[in-house]
Protein backbone atom coordinates (compact mmCIF):
# COMPACT_ATOMS: atom_id res chain seq x y z
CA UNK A 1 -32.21 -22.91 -50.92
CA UNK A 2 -32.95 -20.90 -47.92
CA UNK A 3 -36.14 -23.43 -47.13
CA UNK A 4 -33.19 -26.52 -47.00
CA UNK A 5 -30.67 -24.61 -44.79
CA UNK A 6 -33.31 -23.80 -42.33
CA UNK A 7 -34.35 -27.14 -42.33
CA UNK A 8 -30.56 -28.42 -41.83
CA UNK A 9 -29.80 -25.72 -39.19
CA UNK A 10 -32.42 -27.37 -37.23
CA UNK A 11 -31.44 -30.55 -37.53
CA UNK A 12 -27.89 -29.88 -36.34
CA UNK A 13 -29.05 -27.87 -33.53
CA UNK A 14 -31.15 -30.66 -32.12
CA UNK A 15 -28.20 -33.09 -32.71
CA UNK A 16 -25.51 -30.41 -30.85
CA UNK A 17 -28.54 -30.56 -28.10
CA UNK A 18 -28.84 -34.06 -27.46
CA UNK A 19 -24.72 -34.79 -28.08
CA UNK A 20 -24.41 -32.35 -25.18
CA UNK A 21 -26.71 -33.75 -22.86
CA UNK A 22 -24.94 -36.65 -23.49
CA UNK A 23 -22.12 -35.58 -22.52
CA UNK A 24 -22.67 -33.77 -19.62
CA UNK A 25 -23.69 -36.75 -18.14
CA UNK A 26 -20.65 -38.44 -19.54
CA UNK A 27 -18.43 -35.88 -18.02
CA UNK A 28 -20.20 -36.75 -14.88
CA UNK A 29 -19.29 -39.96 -14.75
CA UNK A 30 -23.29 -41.14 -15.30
CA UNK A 31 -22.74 -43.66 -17.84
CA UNK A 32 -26.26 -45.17 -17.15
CA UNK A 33 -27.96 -41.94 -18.08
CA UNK A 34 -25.91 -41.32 -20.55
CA UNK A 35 -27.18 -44.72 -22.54
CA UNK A 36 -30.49 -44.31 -20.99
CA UNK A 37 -30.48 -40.94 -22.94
CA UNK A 38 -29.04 -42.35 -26.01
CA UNK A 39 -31.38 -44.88 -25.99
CA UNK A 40 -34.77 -42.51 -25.79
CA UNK A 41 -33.79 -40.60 -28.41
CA UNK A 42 -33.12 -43.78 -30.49
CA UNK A 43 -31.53 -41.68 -33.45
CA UNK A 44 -28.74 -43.78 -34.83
CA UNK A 45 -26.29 -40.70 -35.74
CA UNK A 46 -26.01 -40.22 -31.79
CA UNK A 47 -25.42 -43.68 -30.68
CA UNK A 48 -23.02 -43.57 -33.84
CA UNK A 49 -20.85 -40.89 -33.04
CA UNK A 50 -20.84 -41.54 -29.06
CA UNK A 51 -20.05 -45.08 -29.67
CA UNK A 52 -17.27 -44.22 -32.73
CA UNK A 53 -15.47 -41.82 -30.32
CA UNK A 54 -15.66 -44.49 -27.26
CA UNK A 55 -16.46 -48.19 -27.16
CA UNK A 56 -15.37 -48.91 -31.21
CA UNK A 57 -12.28 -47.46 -30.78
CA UNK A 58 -11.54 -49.18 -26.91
CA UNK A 59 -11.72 -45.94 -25.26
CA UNK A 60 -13.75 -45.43 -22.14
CA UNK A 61 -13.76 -49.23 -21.68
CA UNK A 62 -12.69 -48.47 -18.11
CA UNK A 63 -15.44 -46.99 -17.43
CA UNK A 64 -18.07 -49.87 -17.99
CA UNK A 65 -19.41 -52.13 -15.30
CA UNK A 66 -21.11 -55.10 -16.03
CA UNK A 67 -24.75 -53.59 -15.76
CA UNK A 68 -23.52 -51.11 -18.36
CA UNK A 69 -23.27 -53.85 -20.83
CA UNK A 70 -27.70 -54.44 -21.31
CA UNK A 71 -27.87 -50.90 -22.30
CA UNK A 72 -25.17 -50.96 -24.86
CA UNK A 73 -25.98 -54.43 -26.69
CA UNK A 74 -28.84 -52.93 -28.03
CA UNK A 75 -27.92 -50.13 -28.95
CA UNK A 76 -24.48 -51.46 -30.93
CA UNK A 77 -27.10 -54.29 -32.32
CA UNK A 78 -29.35 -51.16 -33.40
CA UNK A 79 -25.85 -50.14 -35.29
CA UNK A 80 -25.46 -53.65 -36.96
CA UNK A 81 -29.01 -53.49 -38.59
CA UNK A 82 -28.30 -49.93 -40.18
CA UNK A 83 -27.43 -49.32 -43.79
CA UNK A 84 -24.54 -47.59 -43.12
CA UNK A 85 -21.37 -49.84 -43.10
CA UNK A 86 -19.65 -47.09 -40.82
CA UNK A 87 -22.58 -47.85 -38.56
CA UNK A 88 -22.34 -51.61 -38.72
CA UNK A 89 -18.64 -51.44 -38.22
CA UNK A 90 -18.95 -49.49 -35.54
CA UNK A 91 -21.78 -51.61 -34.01
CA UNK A 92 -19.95 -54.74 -34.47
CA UNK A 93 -16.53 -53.40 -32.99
CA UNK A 94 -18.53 -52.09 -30.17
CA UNK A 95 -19.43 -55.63 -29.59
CA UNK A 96 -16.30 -56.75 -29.92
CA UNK A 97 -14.89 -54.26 -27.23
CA UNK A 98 -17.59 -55.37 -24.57
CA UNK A 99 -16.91 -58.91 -24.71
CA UNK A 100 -12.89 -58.48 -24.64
CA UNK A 101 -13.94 -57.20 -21.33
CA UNK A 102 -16.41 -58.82 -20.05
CA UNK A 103 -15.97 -62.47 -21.75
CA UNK A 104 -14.72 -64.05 -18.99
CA UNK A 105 -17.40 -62.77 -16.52
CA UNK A 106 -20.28 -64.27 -19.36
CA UNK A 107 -18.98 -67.30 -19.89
CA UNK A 108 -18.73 -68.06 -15.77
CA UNK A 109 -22.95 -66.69 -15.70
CA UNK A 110 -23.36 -69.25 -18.27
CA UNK A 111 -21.32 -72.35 -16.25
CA UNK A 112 -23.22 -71.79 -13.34
């Protein structure tokens, strides 16, 4: 019993780690190192919870540009492919969220 808590205490404590760093760039306003971060330590339970709290549920929309949106994709497509239907929900309203916003600025890349 003792061997499994140790072995969960860690886990957590790396998680609290890397949702911190996270967020301290966040709280910066460095929303490009922020995904870059997310994305090298590709562990789906971070992108998960950052993107639950954020993008799924609209918030923090405002503070995407358009370059934001090639980090993201892949990440909310890394969501889609989980086995986790929170995750794919998530992933897929992630989606959703990016192209409310930035439809319209696509579709013109795509007429040109």
């Amino acid at each position: 019993m003792k061997k499994d808590h140790t072995s969960i205490m860690a886990i957590v404590s790396k998680r609290q780690g890397n949702i911190s760093l996270i967020q301290k760039y966040w709280n910066q306003g460095d929303i490009t190192a922020a995904l870059s971060a997310m994305n090298m330590m590709n562990d789906q339970s971070i992108i998960m919870d950052v993107f639950s709290s954020t993008f799924a549920d609209g918030v923090s929309m405002s503070s995407l540009a358009l370059e934001h949106v090639v980090a993201i994709l892949p990440l909310a497509l890394g969501l889609i492919k989980g086995r986790y239907d929170c995750y794919i929900q998530t992933g897929f309203k992630t989606i959703e969220n990016v192209f409310k916003k930035f439809g319209d600025v696509c579709g013109d890349l795509l007429n040109v």
